[in-house]
Protein backbone atom coordinates (compact mmCIF):
# COMPACT_ATOMS: atom_id res chain seq x y z
CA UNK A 1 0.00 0.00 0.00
CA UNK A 2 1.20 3.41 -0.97
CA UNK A 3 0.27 7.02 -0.32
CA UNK A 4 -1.58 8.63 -3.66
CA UNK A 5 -3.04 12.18 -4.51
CA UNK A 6 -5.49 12.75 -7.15
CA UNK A 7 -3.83 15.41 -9.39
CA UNK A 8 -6.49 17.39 -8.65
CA UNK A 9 -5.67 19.06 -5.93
CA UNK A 10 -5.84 22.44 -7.66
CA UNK A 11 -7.66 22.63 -10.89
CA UNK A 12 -5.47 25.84 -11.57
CA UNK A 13 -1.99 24.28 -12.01
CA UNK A 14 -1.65 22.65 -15.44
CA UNK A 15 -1.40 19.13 -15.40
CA UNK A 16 2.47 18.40 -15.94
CA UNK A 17 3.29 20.94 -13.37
CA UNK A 18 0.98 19.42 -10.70
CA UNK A 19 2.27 15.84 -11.80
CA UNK A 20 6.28 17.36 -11.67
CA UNK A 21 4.75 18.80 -7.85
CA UNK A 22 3.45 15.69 -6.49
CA UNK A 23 6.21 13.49 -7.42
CA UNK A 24 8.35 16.10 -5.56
CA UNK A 25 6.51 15.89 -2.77
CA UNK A 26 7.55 11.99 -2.28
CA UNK A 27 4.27 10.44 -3.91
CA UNK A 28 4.78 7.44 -6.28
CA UNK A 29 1.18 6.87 -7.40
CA UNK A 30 -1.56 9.16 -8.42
CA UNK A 31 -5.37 9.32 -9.43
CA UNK A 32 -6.78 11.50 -12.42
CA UNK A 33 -9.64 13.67 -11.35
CA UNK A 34 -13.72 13.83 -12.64
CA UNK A 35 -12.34 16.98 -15.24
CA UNK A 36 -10.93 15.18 -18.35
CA UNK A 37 -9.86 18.66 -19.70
CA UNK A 38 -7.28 18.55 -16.83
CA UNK A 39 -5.48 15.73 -17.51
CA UNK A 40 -6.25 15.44 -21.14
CA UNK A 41 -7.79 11.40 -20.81
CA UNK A 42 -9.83 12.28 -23.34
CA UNK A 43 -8.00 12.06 -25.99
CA UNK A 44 -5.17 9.87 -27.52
CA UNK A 45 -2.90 12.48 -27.71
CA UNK A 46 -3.76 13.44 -24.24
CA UNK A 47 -3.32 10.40 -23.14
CA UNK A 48 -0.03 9.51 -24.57
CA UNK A 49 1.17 13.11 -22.70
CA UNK A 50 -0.17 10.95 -19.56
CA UNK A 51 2.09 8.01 -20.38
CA UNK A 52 4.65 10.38 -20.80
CA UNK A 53 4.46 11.89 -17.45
CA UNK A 54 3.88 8.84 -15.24
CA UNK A 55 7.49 7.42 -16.95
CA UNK A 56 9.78 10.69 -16.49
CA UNK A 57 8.48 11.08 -13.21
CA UNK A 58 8.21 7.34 -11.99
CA UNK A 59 4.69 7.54 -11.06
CA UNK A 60 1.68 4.81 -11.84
CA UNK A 61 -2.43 5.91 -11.75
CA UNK A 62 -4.18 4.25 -9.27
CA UNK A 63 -7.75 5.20 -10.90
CA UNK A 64 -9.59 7.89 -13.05
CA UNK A 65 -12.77 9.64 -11.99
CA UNK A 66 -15.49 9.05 -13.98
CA UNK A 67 -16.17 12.86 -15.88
CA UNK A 68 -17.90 15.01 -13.22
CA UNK A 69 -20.85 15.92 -13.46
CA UNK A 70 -21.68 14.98 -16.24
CA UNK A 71 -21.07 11.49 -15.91
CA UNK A 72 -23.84 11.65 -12.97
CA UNK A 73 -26.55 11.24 -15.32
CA UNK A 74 -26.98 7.41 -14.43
CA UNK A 75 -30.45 7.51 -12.87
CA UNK A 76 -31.90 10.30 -15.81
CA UNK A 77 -35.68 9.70 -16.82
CA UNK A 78 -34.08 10.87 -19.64
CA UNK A 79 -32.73 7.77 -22.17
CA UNK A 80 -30.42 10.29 -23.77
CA UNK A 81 -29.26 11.94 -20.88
CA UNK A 82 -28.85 8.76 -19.71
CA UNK A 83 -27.29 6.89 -21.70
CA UNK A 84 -24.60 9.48 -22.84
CA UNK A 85 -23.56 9.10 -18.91
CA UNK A 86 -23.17 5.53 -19.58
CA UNK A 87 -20.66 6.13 -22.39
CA UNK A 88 -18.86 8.60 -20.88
CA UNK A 89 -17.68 6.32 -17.91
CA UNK A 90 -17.17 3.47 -20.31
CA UNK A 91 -15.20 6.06 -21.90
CA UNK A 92 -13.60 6.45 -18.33
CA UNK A 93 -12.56 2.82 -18.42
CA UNK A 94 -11.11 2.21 -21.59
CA UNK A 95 -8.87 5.58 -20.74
CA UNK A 96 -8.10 3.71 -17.47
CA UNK A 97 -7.35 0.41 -19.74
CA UNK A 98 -4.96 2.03 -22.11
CA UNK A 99 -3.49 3.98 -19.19
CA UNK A 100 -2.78 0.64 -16.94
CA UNK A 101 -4.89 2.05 -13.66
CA UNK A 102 -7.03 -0.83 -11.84
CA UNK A 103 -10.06 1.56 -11.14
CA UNK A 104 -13.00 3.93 -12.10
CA UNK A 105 -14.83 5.36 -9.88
CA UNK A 106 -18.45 6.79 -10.43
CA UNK A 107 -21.03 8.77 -8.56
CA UNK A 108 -24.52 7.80 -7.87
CA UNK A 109 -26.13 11.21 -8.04
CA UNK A 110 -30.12 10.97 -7.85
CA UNK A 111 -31.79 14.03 -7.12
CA UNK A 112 -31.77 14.08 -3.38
CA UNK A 113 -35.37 15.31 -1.91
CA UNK A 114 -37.53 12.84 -4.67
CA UNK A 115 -40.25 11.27 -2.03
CA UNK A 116 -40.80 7.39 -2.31
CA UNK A 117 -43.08 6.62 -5.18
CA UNK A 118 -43.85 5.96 -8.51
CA UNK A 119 -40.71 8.49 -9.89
CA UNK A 120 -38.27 7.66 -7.19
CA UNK A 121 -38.60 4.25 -8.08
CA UNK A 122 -38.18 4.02 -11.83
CA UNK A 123 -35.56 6.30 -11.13
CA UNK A 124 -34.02 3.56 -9.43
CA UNK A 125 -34.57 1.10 -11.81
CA UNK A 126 -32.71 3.21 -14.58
CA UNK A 127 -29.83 3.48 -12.25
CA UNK A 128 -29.49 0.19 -11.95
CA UNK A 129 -29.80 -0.98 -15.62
CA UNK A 130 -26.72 2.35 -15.90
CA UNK A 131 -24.56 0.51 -13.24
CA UNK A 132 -25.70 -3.46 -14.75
CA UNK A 133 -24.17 -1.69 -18.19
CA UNK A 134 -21.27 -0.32 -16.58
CA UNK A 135 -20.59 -3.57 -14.49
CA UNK A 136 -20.96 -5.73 -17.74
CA UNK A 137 -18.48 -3.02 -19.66
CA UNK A 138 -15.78 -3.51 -16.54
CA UNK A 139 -15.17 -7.09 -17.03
CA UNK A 140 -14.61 -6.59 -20.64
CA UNK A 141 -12.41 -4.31 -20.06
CA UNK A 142 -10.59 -6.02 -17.27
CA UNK A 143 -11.25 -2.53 -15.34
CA UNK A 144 -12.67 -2.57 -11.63
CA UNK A 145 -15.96 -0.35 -11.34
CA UNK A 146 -15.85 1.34 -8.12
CA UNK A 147 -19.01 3.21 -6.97
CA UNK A 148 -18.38 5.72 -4.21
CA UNK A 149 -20.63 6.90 -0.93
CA UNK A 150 -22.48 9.68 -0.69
CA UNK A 151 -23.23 12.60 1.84
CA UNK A 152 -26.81 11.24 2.59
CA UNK A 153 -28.31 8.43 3.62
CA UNK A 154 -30.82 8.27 0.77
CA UNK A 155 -27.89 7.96 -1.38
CA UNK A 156 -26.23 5.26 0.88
CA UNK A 157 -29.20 2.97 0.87
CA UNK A 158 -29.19 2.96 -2.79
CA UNK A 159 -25.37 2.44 -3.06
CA UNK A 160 -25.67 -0.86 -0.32
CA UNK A 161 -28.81 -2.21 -2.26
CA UNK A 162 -26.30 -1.94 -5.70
CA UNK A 163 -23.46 -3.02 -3.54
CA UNK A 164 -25.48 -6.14 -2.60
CA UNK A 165 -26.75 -6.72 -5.84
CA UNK A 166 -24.11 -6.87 -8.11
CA UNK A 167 -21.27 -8.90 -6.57
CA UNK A 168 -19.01 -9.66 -9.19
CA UNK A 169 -15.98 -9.30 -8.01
CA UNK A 170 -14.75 -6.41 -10.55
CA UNK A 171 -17.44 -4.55 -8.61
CA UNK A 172 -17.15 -2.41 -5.20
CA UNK A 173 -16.83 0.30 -3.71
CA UNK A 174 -14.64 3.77 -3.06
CA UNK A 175 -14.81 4.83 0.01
CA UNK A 176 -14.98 8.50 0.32
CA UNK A 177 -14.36 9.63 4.15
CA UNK A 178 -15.44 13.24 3.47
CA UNK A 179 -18.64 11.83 2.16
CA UNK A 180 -19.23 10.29 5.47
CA UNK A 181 -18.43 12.58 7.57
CA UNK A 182 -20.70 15.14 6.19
CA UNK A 183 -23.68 12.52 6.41
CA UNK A 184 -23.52 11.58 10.14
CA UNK A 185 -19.77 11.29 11.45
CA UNK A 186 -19.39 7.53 11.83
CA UNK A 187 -17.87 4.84 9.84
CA UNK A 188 -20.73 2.85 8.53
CA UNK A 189 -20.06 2.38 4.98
CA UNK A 190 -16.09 1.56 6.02
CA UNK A 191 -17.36 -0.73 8.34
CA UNK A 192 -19.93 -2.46 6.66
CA UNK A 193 -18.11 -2.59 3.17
CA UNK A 194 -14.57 -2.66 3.75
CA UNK A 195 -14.19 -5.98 2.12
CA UNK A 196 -15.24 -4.45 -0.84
CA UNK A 197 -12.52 -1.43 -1.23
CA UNK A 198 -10.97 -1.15 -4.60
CA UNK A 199 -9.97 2.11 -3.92
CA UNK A 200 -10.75 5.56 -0.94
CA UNK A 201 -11.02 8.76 -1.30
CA UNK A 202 -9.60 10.37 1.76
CA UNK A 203 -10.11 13.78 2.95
CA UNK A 204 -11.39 15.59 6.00
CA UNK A 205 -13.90 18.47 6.86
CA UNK A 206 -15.96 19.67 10.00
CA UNK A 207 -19.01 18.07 9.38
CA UNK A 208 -20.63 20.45 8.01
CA UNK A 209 -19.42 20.25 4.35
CA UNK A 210 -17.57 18.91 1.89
CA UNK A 211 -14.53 20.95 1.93
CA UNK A 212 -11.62 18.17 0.68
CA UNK A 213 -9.49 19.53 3.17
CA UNK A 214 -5.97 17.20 4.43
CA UNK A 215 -6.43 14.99 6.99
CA UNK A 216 -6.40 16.48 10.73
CA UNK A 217 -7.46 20.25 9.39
CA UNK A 218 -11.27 18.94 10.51
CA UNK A 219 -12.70 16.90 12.74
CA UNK A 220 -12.59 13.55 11.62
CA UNK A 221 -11.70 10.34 14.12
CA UNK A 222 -8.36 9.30 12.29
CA UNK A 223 -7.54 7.47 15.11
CA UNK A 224 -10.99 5.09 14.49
CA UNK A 225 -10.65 5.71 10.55
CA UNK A 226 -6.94 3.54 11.17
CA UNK A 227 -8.30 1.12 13.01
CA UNK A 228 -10.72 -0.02 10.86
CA UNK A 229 -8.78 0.71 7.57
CA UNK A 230 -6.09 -1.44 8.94
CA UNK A 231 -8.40 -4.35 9.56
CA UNK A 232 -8.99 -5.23 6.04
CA UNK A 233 -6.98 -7.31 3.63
CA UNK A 234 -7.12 -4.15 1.25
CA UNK A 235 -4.19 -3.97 -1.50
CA UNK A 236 -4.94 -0.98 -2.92
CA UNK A 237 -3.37 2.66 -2.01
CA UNK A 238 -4.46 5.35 0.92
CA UNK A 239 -5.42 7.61 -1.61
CA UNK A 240 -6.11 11.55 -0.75
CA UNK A 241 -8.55 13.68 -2.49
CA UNK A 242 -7.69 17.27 -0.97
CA UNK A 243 -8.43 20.27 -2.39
CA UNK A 244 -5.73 23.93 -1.43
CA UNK A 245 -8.10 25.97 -2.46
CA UNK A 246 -9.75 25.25 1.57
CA UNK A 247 -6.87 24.21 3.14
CA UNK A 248 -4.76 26.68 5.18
CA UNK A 249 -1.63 25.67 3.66
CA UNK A 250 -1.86 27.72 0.62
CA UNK A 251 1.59 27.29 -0.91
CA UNK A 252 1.70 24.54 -3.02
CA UNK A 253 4.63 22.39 -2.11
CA UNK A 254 3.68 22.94 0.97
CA UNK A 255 0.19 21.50 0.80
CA UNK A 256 1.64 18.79 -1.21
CA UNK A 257 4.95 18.40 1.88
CA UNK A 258 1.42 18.00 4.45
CA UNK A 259 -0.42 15.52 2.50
CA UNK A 260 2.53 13.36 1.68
CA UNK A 261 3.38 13.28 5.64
CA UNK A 262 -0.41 12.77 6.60
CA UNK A 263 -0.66 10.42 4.09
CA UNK A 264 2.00 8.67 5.60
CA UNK A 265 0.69 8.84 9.03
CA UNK A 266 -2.44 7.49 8.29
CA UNK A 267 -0.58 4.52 6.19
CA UNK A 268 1.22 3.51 9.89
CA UNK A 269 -1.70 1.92 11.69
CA UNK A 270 -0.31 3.76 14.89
């Protein structure tokens, strides 16, 4: 297991001089974020610049974001809406393939506040002929489909009955600790579906929203969060998704110095 930063820490740096940053900063693996502008994934010549990058600088992807938002479409009433979500995280995946990263991970947006009923529930039902699609596109592609927690339990209930559902074992779950936090404080999806990590998110906030800041600059339970991390057989990396633009270290290589000694912390079980 190895400490990992999504690159997009700060949509403002170009991509090659966030990637030069990181690697820097001591980090040996990375994650490409939900804006494929960014990193260029989506194109060929993009991604060939990718290739490039991870080689000079002796770095390897652990996964690429799904394109955000507008790969959030999954549960649309819409069938074009819909299904142009579909294709752009199979899109996701076969930039993942050519790009050697295990994982894509995916959001289960549904429009939060739709009561129980007739439209909540076919709702539902597209969503999960989006993620059946997506599941049946992973194992062709030899890609791991990982669909990450939300900040509600509507969400989460949704996300366990999927989780439960479709149990191939190219199917899981990211675990994003912001996510939780903002929804109730505790552990519950960690606990519950640890088994099932392919990949985390990992960031921190007061509770009150989702602010992607380092670990310790909220008020998350890292202490708890490494026990229970530690007491799965998970190969994968601790993988932070911070954002500078709330944290109060402001100077880049700074920022990037913090997370790569959090990360570390975190990593040590102690």
């Amino acid at each position: 297991m190895k400490p990992a930063i999504c690159t997009s820490f700060d949509y403002n740096l170009p991509f090659p001089r966030a990637v030069e940053m990181i690697a820097a900063a001591g980090f040996e693996v990375v994650a490409l974020g939900g804006r494929p502008g960014h990193s260029g994934y989506a194109t060929a010549e993009g991604r060939a610049g990718i290739r490039r990058l991870m080689e000079e600088h002796g770095l390897t992807i652990d996964s690429v974001h799904a394109p955000f938002p507008e790969g959030d479409r999954l549960f649309s009433l819409d069938d074009a809406e819909r299904a142009e979500s579909v294709r752009l995280c199979q899109f996701a995946m076969d930039a993942a393939s050519e790009l050697e990263s295990r994982t894509v991970v995916i959001h289960l947006i549904q429009p939060y506040g739709i009561p129980e009923g007739d439209t909540r529930n076919r709702m539902i039902e597209r969503g999960r002929r989006s993620v059946g699609a997506l599941a049946d596109y992973a194992g062709k592609t030899g890609v791991r489909l990982a669909m990450e927690n939300g900040q509600k339990q509507e969400y989460d209930d949704v996300l366990i009955a999927f989780l439960n559902e479709f149990t191939d074992p190219h199917v899981g779950l990211c675990y994003d600790s912001g996510h939780e936090h903002v929804k109730d404080g505790s552990f519950a999806m960690l606990e519950q579906f640890g088994h099932r990590l392919f990949t985390v998110h990992i960031h921190d906030n007061d509770g009150s929203s989702d602010a992607h800041v380092l670990p310790w600059e909220g008020t998350t339970d890292w202490e708890r969060f490494r026990q229970l991390f530690h007491s799965f057989d998970y190969r994968g990396n601790l993988l932070l998704e911070t954002d500078i633009g709330n944290s109060r270290f402001t100077d880049r290589a700074v920022f990037l110095h913090e997370a790569r000694q959090r990360a570390g912390l975190l990593l040590s079980g102690k």
